[in-house]
N, C-alpha and C. Protein backbone atom coordinates (compact mmCIF):
# COMPACT_ATOMS: atom_id res chain seq x y z
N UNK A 1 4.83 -8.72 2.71
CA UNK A 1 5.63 -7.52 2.67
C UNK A 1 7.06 -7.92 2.33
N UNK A 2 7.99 -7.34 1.61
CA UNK A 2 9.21 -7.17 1.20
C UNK A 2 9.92 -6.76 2.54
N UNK A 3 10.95 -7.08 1.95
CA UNK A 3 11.80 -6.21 3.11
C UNK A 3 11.72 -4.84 2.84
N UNK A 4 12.16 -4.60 1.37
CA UNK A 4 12.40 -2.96 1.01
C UNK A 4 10.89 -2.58 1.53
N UNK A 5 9.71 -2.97 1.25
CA UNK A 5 8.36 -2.33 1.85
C UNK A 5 8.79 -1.89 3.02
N UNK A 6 9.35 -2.83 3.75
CA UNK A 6 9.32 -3.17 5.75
C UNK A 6 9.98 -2.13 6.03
N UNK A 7 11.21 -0.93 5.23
CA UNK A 7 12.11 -0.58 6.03
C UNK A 7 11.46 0.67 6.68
N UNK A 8 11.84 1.06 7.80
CA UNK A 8 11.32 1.46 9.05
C UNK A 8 9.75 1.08 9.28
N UNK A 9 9.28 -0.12 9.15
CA UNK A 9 7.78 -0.74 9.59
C UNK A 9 8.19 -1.00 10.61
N UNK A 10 7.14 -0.63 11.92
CA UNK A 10 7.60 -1.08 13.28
C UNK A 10 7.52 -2.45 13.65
N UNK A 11 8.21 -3.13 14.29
CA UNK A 11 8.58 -4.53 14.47
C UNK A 11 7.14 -5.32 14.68
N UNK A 12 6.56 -4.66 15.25
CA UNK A 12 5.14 -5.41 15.51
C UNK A 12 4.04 -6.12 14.11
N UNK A 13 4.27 -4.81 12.90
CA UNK A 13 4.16 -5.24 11.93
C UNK A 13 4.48 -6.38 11.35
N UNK A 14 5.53 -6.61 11.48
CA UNK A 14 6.57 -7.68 10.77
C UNK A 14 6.46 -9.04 11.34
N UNK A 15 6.08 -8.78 13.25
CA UNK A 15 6.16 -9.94 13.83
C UNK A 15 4.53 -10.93 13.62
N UNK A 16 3.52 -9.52 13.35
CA UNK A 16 2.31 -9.98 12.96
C UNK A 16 2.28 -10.40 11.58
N UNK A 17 2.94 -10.47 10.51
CA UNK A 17 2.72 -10.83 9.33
C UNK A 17 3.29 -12.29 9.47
N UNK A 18 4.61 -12.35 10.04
CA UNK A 18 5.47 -13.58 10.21
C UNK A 18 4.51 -14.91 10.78
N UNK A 19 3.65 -13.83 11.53
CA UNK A 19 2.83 -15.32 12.52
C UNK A 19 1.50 -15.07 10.96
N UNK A 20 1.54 -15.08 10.46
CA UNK A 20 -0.19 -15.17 9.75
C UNK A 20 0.84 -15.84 8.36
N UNK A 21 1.90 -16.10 8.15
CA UNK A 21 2.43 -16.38 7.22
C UNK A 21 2.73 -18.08 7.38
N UNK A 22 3.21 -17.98 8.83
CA UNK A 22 3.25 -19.52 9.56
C UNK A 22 2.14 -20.03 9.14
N UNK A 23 0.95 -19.11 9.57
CA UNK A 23 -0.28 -20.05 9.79
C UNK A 23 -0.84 -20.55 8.16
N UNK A 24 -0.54 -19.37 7.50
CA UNK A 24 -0.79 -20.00 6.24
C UNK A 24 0.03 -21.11 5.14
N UNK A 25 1.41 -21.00 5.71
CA UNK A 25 1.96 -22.56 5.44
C UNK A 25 1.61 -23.62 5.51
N UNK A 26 0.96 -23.52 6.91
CA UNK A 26 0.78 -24.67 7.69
C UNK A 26 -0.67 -24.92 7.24
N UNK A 27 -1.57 -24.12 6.52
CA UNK A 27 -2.85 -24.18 6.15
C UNK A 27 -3.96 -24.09 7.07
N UNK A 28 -3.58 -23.15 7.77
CA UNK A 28 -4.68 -23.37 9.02
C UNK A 28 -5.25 -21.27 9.40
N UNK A 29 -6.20 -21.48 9.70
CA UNK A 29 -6.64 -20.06 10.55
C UNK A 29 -6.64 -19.97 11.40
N UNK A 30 -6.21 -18.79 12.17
CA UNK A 30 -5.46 -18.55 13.70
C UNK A 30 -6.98 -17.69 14.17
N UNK A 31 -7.53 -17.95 15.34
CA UNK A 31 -7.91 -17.05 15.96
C UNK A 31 -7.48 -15.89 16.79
N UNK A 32 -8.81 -15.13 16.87
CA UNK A 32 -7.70 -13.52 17.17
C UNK A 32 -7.32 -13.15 18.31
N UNK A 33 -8.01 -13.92 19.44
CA UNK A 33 -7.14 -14.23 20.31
C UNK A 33 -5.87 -14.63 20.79
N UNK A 34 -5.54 -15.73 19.77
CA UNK A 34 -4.14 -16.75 19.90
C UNK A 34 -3.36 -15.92 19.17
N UNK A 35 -3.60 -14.98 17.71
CA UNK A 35 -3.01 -14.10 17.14
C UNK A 35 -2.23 -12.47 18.13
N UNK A 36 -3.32 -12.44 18.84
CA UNK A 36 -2.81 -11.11 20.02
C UNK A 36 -2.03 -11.68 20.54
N UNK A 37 -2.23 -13.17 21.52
CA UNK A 37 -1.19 -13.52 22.46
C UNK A 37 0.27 -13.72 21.45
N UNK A 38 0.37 -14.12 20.19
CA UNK A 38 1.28 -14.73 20.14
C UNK A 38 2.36 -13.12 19.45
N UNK A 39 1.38 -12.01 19.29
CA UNK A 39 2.05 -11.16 18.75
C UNK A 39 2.12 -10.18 19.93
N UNK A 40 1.60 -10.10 20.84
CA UNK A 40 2.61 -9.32 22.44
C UNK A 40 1.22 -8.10 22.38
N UNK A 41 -0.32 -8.46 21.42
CA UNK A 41 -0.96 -7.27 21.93
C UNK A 41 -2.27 -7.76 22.29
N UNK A 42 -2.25 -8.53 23.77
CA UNK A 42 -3.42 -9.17 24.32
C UNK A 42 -3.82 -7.71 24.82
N UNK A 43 -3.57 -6.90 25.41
CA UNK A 43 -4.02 -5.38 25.78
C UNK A 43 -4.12 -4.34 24.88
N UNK A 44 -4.02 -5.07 23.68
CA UNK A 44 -4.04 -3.56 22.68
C UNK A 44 -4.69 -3.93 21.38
N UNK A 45 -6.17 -4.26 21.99
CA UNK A 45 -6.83 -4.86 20.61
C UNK A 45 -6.95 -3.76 19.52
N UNK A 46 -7.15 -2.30 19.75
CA UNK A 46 -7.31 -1.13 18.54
C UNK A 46 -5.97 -1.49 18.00
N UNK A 47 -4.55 -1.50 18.58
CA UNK A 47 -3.52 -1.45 18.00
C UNK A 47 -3.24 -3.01 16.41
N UNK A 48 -3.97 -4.02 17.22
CA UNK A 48 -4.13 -5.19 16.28
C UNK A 48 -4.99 -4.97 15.50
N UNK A 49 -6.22 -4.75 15.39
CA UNK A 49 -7.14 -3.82 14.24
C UNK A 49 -6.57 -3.22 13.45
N UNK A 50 -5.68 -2.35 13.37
CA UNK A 50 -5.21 -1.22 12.56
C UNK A 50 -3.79 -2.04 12.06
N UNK A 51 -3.54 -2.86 12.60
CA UNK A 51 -2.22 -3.62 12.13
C UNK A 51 -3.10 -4.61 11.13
N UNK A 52 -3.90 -5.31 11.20
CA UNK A 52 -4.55 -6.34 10.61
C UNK A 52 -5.04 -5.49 9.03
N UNK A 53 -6.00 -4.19 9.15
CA UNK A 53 -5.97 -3.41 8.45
C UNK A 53 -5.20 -3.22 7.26
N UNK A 54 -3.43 -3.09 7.99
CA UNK A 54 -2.78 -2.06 6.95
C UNK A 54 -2.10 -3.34 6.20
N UNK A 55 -2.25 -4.89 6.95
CA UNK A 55 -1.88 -6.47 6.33
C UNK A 55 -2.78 -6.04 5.05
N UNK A 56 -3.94 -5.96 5.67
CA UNK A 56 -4.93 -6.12 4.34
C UNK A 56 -4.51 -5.02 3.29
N UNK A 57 -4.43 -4.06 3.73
CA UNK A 57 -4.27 -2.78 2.41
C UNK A 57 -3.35 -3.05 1.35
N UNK A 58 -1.78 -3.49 2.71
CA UNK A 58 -0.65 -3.71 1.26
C UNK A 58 -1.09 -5.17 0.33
N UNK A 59 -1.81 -6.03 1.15
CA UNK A 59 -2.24 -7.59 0.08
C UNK A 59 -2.86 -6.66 -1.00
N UNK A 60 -4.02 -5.71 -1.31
CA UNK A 60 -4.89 -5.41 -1.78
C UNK A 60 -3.97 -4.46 -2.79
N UNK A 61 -3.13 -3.73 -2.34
CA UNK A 61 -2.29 -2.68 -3.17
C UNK A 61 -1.69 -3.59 -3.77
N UNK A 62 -0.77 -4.52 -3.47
CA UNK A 62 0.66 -5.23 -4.09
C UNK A 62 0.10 -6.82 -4.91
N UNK A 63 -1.32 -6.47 -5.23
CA UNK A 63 -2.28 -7.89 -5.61
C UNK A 63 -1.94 -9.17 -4.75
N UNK A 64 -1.56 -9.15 -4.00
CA UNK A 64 -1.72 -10.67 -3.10
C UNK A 64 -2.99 -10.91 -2.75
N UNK A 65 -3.17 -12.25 -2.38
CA UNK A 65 -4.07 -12.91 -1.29
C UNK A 65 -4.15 -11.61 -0.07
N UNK A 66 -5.00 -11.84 0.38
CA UNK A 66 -5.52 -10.93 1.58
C UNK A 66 -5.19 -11.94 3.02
N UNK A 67 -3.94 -11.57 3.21
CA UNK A 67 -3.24 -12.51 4.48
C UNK A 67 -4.36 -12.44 5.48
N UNK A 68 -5.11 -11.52 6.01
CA UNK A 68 -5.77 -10.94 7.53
C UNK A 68 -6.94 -12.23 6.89
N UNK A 69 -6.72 -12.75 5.91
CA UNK A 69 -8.22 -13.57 5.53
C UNK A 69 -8.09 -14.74 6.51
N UNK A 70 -7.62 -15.11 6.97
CA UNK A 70 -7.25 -16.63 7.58
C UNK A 70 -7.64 -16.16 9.44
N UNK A 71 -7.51 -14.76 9.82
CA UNK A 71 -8.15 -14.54 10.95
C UNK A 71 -9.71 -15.12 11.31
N UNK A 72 -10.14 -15.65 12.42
CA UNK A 72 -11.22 -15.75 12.68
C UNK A 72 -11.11 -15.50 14.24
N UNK A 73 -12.54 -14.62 14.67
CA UNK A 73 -12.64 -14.08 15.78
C UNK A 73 -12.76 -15.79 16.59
N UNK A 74 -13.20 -15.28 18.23
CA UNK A 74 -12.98 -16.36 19.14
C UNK A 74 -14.16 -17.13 19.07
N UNK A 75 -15.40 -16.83 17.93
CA UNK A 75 -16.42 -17.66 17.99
C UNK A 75 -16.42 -18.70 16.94
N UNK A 76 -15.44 -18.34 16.18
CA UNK A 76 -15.57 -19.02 14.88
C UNK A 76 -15.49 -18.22 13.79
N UNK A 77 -15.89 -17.53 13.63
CA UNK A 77 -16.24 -16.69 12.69
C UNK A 77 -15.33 -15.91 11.92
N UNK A 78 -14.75 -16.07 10.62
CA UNK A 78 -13.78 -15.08 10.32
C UNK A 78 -13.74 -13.50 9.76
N UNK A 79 -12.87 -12.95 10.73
CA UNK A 79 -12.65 -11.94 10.98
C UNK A 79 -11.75 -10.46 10.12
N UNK A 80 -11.12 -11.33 9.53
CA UNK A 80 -10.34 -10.58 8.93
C UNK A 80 -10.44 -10.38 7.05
N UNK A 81 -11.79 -10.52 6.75
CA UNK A 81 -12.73 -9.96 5.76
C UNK A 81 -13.90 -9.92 6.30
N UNK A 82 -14.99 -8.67 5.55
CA UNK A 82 -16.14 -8.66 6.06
C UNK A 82 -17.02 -9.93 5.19
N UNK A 83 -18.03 -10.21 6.71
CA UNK A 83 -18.62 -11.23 5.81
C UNK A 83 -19.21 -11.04 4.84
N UNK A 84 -19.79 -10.01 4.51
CA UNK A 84 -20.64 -9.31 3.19
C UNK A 84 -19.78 -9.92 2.07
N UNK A 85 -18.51 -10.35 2.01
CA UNK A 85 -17.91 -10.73 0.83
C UNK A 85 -18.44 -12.10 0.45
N UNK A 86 -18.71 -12.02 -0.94
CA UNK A 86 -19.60 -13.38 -1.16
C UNK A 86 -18.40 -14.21 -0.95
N UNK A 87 -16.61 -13.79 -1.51
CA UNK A 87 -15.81 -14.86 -1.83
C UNK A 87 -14.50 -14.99 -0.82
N UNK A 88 -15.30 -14.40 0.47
CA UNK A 88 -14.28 -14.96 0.95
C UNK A 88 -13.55 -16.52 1.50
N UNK A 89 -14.30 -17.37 1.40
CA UNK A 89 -13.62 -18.66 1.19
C UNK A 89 -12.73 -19.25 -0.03
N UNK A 90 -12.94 -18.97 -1.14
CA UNK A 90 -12.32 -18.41 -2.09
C UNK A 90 -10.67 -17.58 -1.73
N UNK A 91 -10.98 -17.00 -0.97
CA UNK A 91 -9.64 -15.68 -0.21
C UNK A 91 -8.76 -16.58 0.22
N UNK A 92 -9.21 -17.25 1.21
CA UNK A 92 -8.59 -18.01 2.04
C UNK A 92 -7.85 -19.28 1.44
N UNK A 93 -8.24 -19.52 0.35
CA UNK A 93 -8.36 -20.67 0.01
C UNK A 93 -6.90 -19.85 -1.38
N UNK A 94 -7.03 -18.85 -1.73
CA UNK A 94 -5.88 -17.96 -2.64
C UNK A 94 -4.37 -17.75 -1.16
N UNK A 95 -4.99 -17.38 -0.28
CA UNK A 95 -3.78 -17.71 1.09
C UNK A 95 -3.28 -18.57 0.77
N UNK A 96 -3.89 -19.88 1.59
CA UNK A 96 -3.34 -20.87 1.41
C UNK A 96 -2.29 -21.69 0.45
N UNK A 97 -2.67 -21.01 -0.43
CA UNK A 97 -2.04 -21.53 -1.76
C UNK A 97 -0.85 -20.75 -2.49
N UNK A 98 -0.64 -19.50 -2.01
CA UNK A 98 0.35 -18.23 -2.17
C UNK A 98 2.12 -18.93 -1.54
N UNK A 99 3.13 -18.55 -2.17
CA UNK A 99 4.14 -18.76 -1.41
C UNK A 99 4.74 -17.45 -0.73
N UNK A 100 4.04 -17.65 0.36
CA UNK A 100 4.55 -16.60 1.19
C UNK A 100 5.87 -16.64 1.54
N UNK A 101 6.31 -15.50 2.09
CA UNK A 101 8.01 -15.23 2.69
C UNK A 101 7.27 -14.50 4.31
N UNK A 102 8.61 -14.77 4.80
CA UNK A 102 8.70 -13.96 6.17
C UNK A 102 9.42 -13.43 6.11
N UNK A 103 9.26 -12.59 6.69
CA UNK A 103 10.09 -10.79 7.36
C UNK A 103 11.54 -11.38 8.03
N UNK A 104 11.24 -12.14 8.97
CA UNK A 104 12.54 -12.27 9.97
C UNK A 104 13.09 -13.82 9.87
């Protein structure tokens, strides 16, 4: 996300993109656990769903990598494409490799 995208995006937005942006520097996938704790919504998993969501929509609108791709639930499993996608390793692997920016 841009800034001009961000203006009035609620902070939670911004603070969740910032941490999935880290993680994709750093080349690694965050589980969605460690992702709630580190973004303040261990009690508000619908609220992280619908945030993870609207990550994915603007990647998908603004042609990026699909940031939510690097999520994987607490079993392993990643979460943030459906598995039905033949390419999502492929996705992840377009993350990784993107020069992302952060919000803050």
């Amino acid at each position: 996300m841009t800034n001009q995208a961000t203006a009035g995006t609620p902070t939670c937005d911004c603070k969740l993109w910032d941490i999935l942006v880290e993680s994709a520097k750093e080349r690694t996938t965050i589980r969605y656990s460690k992702l709630a704790r580190q973004a303040g919504l261990e009690q508000c998993q619908d609220e992280l769903r619908t945030l993870l969501q609207r990550i994915r929509m603007y990647c998908t609108e603004n042609h990026l990598p699909i940031l939510s791709a690097i999520v994987m639930d607490d079993v392993g499993k990643y979460a943030g494409l459906s598995s039905s996608l033949p390419d999502a390793p492929w996705e992840r692997a377009r993350v990784f490799d993107h020069q992302w920016t952060t919000l803050h």
